[in-house]
PDB file of N, CA and C in Angstrom:
ATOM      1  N   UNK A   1     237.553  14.610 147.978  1.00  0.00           N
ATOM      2  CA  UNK A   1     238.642  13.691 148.211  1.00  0.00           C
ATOM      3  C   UNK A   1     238.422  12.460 147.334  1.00  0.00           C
ATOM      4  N   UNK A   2     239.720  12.188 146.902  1.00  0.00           N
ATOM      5  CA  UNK A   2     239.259  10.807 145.981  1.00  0.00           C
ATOM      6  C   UNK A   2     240.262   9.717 146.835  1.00  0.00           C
ATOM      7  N   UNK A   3     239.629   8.646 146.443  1.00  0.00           N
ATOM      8  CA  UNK A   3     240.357   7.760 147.569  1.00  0.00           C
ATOM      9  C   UNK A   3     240.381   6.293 146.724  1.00  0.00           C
ATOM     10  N   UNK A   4     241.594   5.882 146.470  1.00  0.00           N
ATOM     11  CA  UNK A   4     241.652   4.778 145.207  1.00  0.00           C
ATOM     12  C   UNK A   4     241.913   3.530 146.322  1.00  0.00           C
ATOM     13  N   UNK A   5     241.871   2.261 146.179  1.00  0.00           N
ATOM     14  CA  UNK A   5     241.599   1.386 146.877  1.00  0.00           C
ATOM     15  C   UNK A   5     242.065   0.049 145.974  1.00  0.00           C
ATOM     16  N   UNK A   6     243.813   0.248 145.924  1.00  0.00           N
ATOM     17  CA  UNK A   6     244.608  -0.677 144.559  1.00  0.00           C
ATOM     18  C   UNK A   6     244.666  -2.265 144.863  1.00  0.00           C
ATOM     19  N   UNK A   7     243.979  -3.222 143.991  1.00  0.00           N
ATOM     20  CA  UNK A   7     244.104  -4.707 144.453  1.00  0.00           C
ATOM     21  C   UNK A   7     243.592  -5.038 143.339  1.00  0.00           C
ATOM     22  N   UNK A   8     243.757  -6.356 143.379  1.00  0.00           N
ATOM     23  CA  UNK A   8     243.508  -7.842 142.182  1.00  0.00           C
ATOM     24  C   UNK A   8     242.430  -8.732 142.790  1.00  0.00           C
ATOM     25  N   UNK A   9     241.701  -8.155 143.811  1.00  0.00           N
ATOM     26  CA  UNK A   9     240.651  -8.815 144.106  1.00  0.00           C
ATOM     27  C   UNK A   9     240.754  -9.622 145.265  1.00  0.00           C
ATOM     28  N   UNK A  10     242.098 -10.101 145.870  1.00  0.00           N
ATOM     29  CA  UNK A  10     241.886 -10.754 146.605  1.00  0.00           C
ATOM     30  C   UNK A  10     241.865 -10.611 148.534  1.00  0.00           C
ATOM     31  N   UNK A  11     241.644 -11.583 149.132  1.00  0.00           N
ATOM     32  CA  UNK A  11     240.828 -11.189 150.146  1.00  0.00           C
ATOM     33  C   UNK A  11     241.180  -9.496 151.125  1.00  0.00           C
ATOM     34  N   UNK A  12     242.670 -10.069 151.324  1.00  0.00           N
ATOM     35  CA  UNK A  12     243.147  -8.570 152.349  1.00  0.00           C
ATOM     36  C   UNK A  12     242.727  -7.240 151.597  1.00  0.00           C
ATOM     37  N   UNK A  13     242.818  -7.583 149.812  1.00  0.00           N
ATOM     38  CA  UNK A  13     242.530  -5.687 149.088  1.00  0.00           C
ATOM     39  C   UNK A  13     240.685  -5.803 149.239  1.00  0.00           C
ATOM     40  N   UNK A  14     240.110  -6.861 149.408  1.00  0.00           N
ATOM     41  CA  UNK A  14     238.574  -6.489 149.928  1.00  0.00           C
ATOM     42  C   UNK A  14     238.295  -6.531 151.088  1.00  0.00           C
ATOM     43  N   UNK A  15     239.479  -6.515 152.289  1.00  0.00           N
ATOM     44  CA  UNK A  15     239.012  -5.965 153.004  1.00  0.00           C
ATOM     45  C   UNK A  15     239.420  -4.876 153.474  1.00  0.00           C
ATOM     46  N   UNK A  16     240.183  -4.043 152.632  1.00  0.00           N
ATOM     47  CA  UNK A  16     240.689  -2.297 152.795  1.00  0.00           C
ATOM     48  C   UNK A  16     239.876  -1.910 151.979  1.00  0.00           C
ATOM     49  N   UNK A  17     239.115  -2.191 150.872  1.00  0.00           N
ATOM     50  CA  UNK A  17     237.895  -1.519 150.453  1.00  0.00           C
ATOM     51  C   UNK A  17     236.954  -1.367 151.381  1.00  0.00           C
ATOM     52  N   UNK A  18     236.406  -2.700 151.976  1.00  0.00           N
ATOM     53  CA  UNK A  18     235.583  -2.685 153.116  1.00  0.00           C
ATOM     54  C   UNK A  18     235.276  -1.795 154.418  1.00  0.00           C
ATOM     55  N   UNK A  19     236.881  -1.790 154.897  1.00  0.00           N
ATOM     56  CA  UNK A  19     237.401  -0.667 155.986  1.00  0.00           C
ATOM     57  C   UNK A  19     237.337   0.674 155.438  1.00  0.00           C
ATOM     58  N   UNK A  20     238.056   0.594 154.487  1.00  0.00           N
ATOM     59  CA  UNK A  20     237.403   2.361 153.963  1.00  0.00           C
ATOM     60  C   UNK A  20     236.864   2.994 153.455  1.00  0.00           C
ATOM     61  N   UNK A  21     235.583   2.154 153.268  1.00  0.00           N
ATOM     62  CA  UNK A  21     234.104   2.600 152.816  1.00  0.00           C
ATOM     63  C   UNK A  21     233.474   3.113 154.092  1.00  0.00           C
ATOM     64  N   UNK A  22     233.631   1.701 155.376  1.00  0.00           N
ATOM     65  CA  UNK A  22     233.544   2.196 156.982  1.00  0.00           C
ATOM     66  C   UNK A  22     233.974   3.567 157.488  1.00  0.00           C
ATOM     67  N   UNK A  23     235.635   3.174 157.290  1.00  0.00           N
ATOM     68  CA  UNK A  23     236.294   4.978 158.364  1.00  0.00           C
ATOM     69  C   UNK A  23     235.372   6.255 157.046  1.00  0.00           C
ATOM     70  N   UNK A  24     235.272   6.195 155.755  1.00  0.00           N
ATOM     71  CA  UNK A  24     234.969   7.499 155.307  1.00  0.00           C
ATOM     72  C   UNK A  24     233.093   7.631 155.796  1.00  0.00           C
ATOM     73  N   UNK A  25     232.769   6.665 156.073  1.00  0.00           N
ATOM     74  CA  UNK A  25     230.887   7.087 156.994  1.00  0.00           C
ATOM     75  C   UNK A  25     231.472   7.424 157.764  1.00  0.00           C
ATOM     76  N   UNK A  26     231.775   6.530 158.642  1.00  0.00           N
ATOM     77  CA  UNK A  26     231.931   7.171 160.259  1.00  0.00           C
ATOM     78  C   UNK A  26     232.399   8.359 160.421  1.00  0.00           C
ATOM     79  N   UNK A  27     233.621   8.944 159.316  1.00  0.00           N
ATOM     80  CA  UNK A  27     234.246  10.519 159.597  1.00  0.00           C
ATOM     81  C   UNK A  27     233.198  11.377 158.850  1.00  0.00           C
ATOM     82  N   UNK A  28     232.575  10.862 158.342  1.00  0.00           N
ATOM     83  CA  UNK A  28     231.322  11.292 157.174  1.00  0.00           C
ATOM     84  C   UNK A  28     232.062  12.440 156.062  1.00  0.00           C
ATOM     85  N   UNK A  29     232.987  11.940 155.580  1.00  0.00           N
ATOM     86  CA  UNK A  29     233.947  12.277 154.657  1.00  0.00           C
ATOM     87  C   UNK A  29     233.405  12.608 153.578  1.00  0.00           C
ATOM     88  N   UNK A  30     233.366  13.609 152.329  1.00  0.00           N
ATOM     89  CA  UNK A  30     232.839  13.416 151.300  1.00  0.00           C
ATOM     90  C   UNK A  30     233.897  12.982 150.168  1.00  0.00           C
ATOM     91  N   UNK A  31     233.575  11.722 149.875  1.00  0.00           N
ATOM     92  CA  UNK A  31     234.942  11.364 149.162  1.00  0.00           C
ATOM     93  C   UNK A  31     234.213   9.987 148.234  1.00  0.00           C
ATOM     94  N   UNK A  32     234.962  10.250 147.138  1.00  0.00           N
ATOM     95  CA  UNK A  32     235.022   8.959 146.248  1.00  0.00           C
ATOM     96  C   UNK A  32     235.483   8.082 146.668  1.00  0.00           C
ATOM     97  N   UNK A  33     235.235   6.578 146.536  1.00  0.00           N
ATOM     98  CA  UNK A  33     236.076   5.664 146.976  1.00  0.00           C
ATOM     99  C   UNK A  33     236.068   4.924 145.319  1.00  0.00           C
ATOM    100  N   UNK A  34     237.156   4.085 144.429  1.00  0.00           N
ATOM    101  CA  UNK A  34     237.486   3.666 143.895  1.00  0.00           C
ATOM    102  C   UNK A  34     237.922   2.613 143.952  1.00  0.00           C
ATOM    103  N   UNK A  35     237.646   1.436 143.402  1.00  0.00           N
ATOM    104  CA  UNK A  35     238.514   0.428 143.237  1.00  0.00           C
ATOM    105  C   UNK A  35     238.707  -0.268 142.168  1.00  0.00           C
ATOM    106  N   UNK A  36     240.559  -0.327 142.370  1.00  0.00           N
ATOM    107  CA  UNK A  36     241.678  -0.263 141.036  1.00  0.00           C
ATOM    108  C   UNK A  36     241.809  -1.645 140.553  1.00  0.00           C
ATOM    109  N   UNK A  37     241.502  -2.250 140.267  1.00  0.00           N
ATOM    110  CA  UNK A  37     241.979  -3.911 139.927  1.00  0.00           C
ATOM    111  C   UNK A  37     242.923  -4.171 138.828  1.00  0.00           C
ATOM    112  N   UNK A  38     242.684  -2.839 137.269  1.00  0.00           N
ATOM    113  CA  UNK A  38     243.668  -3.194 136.727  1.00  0.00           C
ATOM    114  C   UNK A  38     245.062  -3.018 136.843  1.00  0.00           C
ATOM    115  N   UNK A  39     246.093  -4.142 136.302  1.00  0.00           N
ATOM    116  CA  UNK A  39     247.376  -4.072 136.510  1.00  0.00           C
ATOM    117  C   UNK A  39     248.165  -3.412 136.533  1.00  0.00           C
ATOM    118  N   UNK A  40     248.117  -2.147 135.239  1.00  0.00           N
ATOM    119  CA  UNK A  40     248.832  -0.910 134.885  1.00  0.00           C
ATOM    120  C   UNK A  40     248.556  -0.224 135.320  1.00  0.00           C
ATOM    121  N   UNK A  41     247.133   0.194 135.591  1.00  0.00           N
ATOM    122  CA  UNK A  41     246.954   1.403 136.836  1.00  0.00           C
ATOM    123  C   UNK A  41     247.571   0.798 137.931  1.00  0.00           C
ATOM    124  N   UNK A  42     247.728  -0.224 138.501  1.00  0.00           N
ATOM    125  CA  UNK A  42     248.604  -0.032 140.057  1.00  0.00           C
ATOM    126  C   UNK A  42     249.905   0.059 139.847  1.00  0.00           C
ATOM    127  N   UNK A  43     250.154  -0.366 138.386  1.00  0.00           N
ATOM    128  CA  UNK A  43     252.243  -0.380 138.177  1.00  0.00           C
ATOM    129  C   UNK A  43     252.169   1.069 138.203  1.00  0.00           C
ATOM    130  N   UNK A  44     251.330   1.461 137.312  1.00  0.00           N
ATOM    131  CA  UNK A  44     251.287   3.477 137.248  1.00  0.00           C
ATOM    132  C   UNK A  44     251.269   4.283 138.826  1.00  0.00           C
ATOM    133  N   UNK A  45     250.915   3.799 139.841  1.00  0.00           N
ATOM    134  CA  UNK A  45     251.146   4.190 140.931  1.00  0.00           C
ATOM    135  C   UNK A  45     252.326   4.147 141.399  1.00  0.00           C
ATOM    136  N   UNK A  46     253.286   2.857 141.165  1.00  0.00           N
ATOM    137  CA  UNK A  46     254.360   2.457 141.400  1.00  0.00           C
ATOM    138  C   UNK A  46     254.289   1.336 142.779  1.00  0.00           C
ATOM    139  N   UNK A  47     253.519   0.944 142.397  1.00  0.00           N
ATOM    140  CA  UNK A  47     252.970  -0.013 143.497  1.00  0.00           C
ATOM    141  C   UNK A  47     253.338  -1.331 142.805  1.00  0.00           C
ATOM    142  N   UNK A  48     254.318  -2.323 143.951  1.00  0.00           N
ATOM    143  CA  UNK A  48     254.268  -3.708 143.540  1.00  0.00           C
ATOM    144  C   UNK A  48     253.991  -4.732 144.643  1.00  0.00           C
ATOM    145  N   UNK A  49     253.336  -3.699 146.063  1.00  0.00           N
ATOM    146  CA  UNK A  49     252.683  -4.985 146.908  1.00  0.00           C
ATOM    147  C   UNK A  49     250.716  -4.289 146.981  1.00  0.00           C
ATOM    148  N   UNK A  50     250.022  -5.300 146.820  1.00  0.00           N
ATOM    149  CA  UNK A  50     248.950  -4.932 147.063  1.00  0.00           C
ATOM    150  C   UNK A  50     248.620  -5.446 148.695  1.00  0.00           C
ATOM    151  N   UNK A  51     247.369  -5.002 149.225  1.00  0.00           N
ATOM    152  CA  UNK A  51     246.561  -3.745 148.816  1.00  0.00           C
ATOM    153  C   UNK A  51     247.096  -2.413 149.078  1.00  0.00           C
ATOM    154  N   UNK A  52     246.831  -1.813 148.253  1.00  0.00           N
ATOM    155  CA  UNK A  52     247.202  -0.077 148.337  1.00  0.00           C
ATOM    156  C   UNK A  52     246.465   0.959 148.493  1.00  0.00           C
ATOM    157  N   UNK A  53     246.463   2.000 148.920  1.00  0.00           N
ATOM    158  CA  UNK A  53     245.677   3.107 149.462  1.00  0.00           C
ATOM    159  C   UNK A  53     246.029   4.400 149.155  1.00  0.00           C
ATOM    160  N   UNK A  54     245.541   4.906 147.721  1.00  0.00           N
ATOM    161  CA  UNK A  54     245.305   6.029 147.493  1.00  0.00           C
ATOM    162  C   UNK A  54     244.956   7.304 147.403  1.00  0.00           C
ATOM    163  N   UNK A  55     245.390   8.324 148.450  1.00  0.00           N
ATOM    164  CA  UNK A  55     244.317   9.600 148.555  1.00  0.00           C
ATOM    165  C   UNK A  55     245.157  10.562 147.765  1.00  0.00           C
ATOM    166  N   UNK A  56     244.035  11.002 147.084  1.00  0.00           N
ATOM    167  CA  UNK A  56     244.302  12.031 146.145  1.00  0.00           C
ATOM    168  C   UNK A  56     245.524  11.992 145.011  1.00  0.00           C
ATOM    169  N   UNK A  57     246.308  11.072 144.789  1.00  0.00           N
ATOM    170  CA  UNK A  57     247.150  10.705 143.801  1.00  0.00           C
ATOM    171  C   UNK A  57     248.177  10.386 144.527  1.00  0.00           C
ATOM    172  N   UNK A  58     247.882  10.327 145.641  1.00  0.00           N
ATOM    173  CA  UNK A  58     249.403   9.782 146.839  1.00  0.00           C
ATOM    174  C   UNK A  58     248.960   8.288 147.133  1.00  0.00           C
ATOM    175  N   UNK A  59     250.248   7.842 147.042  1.00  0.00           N
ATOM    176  CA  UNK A  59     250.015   6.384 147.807  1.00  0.00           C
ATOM    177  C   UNK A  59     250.354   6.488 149.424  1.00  0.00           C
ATOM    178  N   UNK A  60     249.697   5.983 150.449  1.00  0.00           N
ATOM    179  CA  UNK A  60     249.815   6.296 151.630  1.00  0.00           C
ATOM    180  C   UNK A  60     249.810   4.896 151.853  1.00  0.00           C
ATOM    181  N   UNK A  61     249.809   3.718 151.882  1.00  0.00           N
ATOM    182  CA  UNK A  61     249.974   2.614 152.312  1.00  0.00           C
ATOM    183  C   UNK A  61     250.231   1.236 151.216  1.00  0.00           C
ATOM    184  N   UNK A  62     251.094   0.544 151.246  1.00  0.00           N
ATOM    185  CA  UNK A  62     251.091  -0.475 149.640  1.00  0.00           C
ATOM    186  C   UNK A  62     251.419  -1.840 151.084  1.00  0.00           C
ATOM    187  N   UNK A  63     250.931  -2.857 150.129  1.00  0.00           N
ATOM    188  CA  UNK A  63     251.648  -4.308 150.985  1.00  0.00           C
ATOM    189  C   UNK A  63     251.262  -4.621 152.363  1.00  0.00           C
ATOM    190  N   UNK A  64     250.277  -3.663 153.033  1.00  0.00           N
ATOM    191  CA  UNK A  64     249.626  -4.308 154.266  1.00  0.00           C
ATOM    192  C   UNK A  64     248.505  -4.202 154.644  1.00  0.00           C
ATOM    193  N   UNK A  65     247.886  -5.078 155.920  1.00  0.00           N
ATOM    194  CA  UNK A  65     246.072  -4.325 156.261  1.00  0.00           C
ATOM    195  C   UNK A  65     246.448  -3.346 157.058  1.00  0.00           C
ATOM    196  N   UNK A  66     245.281  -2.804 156.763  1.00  0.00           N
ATOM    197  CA  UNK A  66     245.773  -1.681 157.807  1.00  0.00           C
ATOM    198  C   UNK A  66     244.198  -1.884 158.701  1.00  0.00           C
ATOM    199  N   UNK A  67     243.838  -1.584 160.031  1.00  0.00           N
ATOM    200  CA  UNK A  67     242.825  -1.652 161.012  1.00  0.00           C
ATOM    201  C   UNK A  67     241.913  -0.253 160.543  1.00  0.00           C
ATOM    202  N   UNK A  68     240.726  -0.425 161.222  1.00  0.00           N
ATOM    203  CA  UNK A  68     239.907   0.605 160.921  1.00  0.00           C
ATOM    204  C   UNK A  68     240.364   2.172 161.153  1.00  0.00           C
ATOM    205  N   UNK A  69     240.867   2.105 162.593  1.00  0.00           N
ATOM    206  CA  UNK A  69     241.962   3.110 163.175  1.00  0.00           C
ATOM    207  C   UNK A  69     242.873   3.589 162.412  1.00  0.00           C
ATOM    208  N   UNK A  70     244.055   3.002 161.560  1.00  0.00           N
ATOM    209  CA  UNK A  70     244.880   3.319 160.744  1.00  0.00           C
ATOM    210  C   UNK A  70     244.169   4.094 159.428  1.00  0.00           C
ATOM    211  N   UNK A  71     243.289   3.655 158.745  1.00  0.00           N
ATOM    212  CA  UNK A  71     242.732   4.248 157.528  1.00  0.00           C
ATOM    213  C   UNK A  71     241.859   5.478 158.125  1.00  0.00           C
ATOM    214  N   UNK A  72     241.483   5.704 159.187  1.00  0.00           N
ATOM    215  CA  UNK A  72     241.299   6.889 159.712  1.00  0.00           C
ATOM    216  C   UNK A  72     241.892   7.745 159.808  1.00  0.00           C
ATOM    217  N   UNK A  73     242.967   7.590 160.154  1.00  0.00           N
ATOM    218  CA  UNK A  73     243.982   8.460 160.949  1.00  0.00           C
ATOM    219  C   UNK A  73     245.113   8.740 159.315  1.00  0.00           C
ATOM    220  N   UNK A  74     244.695   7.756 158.373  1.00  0.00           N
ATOM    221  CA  UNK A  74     245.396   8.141 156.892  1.00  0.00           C
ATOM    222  C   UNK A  74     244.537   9.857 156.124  1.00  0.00           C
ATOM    223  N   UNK A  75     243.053   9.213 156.635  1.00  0.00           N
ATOM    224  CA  UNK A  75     242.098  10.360 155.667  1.00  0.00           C
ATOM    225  C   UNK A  75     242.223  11.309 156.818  1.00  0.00           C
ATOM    226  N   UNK A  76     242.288  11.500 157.909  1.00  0.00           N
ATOM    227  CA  UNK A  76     242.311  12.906 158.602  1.00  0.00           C
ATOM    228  C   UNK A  76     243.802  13.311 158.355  1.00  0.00           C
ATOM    229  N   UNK A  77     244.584  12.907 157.758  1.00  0.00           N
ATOM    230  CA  UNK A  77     246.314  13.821 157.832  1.00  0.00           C
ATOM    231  C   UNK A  77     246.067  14.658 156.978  1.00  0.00           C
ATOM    232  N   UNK A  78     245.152  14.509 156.000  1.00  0.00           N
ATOM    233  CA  UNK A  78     245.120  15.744 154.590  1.00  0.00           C
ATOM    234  C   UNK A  78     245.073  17.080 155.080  1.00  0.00           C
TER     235      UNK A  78
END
């Protein structure tokens, strides 16, 4: 599983990196985690609110936090 983690650095996109470095231990997921900072890779997603949440070339969340619960319940729908 690859899991992209789209932001410009600032606080809310480090803390959905944070959270889903967490939910993929705890589910003990084997998965890449990535994080996107440059600009054109997130326009290339089609993303214009950060932070964003990438699994597998899908965007599953753009423009909000999401809780530990939510990014869980994103990586178990696959």
């Amino acid at each position: 599983m690859e899991i992209k983690v789209l932001g410009t650095g600032c606080p809310s996109c480090k803390t959905l990196e944070h959270t889903t470095k967490q939910a993929v231990q705890e589910l003990e997921l084997d998965a890449e985690i990535i994080k996107v900072e440059d600009m054109m890779e997130i326009i290339n997603h089609n993303v214009m609110r950060t932070p964003a949440l990438v699994i597998d070339g899908k965007v599953v969340s753009a423009g909000k936090k999401l809780s530990l619960q939510e990014v869980k319940e994103l990586l178990t729908q696959k």
